[in-house]
Protein backbone atom coordinates (compact mmCIF):
# COMPACT_ATOMS: atom_id res chain seq x y z
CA UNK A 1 10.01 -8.62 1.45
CA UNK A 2 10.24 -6.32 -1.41
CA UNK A 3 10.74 -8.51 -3.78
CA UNK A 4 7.85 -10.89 -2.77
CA UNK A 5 5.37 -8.10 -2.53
CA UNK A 6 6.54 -7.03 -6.33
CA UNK A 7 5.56 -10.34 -7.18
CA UNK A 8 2.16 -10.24 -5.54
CA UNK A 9 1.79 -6.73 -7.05
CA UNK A 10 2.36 -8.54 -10.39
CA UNK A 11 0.13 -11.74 -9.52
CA UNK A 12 -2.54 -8.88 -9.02
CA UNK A 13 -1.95 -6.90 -12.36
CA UNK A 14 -1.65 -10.48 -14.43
CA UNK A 15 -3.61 -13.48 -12.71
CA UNK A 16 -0.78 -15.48 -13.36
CA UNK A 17 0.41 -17.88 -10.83
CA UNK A 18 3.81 -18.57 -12.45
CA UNK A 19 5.77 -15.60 -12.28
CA UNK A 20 9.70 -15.28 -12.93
CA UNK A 21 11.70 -11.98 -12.46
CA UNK A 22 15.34 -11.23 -12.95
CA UNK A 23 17.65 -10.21 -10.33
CA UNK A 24 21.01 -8.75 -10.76
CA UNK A 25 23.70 -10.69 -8.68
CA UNK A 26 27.18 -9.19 -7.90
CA UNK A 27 28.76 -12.09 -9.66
CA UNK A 28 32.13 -11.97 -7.42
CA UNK A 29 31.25 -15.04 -5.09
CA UNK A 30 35.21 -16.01 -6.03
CA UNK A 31 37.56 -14.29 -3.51
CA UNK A 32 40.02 -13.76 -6.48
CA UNK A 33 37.53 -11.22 -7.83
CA UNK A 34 36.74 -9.46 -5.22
CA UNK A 35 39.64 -6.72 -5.86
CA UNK A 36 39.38 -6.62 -9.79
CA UNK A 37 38.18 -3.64 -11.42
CA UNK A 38 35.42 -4.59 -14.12
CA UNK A 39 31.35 -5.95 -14.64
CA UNK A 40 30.74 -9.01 -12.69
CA UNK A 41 27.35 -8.68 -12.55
CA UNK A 42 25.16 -11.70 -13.30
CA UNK A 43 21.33 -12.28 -14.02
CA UNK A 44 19.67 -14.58 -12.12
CA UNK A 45 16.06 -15.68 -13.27
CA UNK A 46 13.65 -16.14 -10.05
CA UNK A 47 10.63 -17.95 -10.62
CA UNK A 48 8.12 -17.65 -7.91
CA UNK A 49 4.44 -18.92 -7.33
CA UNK A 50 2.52 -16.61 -5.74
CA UNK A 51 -0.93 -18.18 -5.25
CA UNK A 52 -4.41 -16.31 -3.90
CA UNK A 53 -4.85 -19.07 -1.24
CA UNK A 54 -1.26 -18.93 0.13
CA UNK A 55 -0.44 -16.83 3.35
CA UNK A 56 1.90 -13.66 2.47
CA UNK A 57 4.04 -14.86 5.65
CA UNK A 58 4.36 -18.58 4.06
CA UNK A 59 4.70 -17.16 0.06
CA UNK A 60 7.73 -14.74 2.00
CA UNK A 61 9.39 -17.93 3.37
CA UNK A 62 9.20 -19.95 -0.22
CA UNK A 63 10.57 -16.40 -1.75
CA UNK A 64 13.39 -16.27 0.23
CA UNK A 65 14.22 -19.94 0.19
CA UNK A 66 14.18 -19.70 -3.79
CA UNK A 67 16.22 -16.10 -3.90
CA UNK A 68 18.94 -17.88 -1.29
CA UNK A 69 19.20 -20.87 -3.59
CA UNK A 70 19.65 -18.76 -6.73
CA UNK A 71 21.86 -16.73 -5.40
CA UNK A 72 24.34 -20.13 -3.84
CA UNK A 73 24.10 -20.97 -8.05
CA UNK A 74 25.02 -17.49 -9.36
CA UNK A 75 28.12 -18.52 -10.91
CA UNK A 76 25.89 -20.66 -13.16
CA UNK A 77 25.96 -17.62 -16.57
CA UNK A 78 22.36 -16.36 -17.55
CA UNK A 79 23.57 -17.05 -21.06
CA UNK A 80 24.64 -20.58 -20.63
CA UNK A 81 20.77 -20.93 -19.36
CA UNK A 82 19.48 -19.55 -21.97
CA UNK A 83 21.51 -22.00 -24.23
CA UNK A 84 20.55 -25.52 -22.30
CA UNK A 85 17.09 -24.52 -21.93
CA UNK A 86 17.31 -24.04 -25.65
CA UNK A 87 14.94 -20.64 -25.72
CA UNK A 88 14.31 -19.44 -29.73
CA UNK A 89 16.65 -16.55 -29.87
CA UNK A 90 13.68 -13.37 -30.21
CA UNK A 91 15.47 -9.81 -30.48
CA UNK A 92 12.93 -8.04 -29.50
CA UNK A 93 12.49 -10.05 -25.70
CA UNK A 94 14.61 -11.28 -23.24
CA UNK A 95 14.60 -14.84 -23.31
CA UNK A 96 13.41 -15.79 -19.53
CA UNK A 97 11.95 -12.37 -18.24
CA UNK A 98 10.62 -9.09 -19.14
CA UNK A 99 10.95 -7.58 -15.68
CA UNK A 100 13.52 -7.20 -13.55
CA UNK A 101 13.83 -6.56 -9.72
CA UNK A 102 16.97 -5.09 -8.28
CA UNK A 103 17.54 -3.71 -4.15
CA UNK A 104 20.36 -1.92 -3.19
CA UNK A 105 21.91 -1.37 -0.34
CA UNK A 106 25.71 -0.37 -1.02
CA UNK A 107 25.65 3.24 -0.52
CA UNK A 108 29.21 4.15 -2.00
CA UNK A 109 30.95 7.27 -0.69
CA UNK A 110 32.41 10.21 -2.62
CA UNK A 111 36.10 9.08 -3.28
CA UNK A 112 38.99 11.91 -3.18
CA UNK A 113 42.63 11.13 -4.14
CA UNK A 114 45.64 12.98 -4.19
CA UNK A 115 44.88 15.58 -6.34
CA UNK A 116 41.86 13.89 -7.23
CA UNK A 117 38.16 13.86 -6.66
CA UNK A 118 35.73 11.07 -7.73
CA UNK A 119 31.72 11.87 -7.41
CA UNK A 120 28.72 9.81 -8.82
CA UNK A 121 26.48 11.42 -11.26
CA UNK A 122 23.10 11.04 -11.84
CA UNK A 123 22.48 9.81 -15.23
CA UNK A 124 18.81 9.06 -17.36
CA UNK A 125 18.68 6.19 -19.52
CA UNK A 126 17.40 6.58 -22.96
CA UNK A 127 15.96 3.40 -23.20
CA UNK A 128 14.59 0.59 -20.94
CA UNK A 129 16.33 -2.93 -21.01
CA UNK A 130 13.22 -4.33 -19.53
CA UNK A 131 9.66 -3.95 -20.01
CA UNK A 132 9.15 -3.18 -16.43
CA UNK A 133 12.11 -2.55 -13.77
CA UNK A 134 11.99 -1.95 -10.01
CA UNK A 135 15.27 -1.04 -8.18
CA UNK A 136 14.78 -0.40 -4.26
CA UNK A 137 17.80 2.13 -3.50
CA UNK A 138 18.67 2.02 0.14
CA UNK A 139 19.97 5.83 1.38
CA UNK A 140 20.42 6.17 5.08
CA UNK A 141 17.01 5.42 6.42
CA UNK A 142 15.30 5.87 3.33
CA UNK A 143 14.10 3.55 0.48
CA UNK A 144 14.12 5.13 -2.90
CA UNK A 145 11.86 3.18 -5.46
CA UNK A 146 12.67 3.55 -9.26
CA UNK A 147 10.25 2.53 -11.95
CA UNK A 148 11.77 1.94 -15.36
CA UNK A 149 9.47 1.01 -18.09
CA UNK A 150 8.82 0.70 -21.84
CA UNK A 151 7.08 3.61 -23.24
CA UNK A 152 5.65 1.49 -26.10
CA UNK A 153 4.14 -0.73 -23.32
CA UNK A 154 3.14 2.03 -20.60
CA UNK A 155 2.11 5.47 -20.19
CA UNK A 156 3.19 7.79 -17.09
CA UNK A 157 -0.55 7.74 -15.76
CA UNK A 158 -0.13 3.62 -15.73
CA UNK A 159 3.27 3.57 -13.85
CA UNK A 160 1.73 5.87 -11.38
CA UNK A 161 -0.88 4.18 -10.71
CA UNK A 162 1.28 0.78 -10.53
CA UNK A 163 3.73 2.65 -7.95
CA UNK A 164 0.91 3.29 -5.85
CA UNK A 165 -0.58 -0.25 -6.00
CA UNK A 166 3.10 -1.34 -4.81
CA UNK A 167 2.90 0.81 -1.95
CA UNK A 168 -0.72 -0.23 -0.70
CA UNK A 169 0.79 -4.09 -0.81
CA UNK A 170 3.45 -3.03 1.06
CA UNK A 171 1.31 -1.39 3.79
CA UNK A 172 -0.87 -3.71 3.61
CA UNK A 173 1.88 -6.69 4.22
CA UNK A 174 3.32 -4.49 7.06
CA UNK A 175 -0.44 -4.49 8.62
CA UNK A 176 -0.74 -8.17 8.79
CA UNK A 177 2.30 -10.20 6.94
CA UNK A 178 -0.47 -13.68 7.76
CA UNK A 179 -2.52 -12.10 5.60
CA UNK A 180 -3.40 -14.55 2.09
CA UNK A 181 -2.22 -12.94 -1.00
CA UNK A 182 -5.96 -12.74 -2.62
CA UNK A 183 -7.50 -10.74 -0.02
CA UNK A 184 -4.25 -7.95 0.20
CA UNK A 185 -5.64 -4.67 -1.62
CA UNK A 186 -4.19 -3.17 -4.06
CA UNK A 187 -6.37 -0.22 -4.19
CA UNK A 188 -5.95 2.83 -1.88
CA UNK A 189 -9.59 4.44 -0.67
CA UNK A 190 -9.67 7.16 -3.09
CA UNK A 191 -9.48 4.79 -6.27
CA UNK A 192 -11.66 2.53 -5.08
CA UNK A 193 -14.32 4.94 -4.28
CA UNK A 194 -13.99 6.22 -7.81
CA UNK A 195 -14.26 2.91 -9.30
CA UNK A 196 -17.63 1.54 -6.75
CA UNK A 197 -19.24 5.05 -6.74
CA UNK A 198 -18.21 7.64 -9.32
CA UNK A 199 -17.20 5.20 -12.40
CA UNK A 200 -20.51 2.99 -11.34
């Protein structure tokens, strides 16, 4: 659902109606990995098609039937994609997608040892790997959304604005899921009031 509406909310920013977003898969779908220390994790380029006249409920059900087949092909390496589809190798891009979409939902415990006490840390990054990234943290019964974003592209006045876009989709999907993507606002009341009456 999350993912979906970050698509519509992307539909709605661009107009485009062919839309692909990376996903980061765990990579370990081999029971012999599943106890090895080390990065398994995968990217997994979703392509959706998120239309005005679809239904959100029917665009949900196409989402998850493309996320559930991209995920049963995981194994298949982002760079060996890359390679057969033949993209021109661009430094300054990703090759398939400049946004990525991440969820999750693995809250991990603080780990103590004999003698020995392991806690996570909170760490900023200095730069973004994407042009836009959402990650949906799952913490008890809260959902923690994180925009990361390139400062050359955006300013802190845009993301905000973006985040709360995001959340009137999602309220707005909540309301009435059978609702078709072109008529779900984006807009709270406030903003659109300043755009119809103050900006006009």
């Amino acid at each position: 659902i999350l993912f979906a509406a970050f698509n519509v909310l992307l539909f709605k920013y661009t107009g485009q109606q062919d839309i692909i977003v990376g996903i980061p898969v765990t990579g370990r779908s081999n029971i012999d990995t599943y106890d090895l220390i080390g990065m398994f994790v995968n990217s997994l380029p979703i392509r959706t098609r998120p239309c005005g006249h679809l239904y959100f409920l029917d665009y949900l059900n196409e989402v998850k039937n493309i996320v559930l087949n991209g995920i049963r092909n995981q194994d298949y390496q982002y760079d060996m994609i890359v390679e057969e589809l033949k993209i021109a190798n661009d430094r300054s891009r990703n090759p398939l997608f400049d946004v990525m979409f991440a969820y999750h939902n693995m809250e991990i415990p603080d780990m103590v040892f004999e003698g020995i006490e392991i806690k996570q840390c909170e760490f900023g990054n200095k730069g973004s790997k994407f042009d836009l990234s959402l990650s949906a943290i799952k913490k008890g019964k809260e959902l923690i959304f994180e925009f990361e974003y390139d400062t050359d592209l955006f300013i802190n006045e845009t993301i905000k604005r973006m985040i709360g876009h995001y959340l009137n989709i999602l309220k707005e999907i909540t309301c009435n899921p059978a609702k078709p993507i072109s008529e779900i606002e984006i807009l709270g009341a406030e903003e659109k009031n300043n755009i119809v009456f103050n900006f006009n």
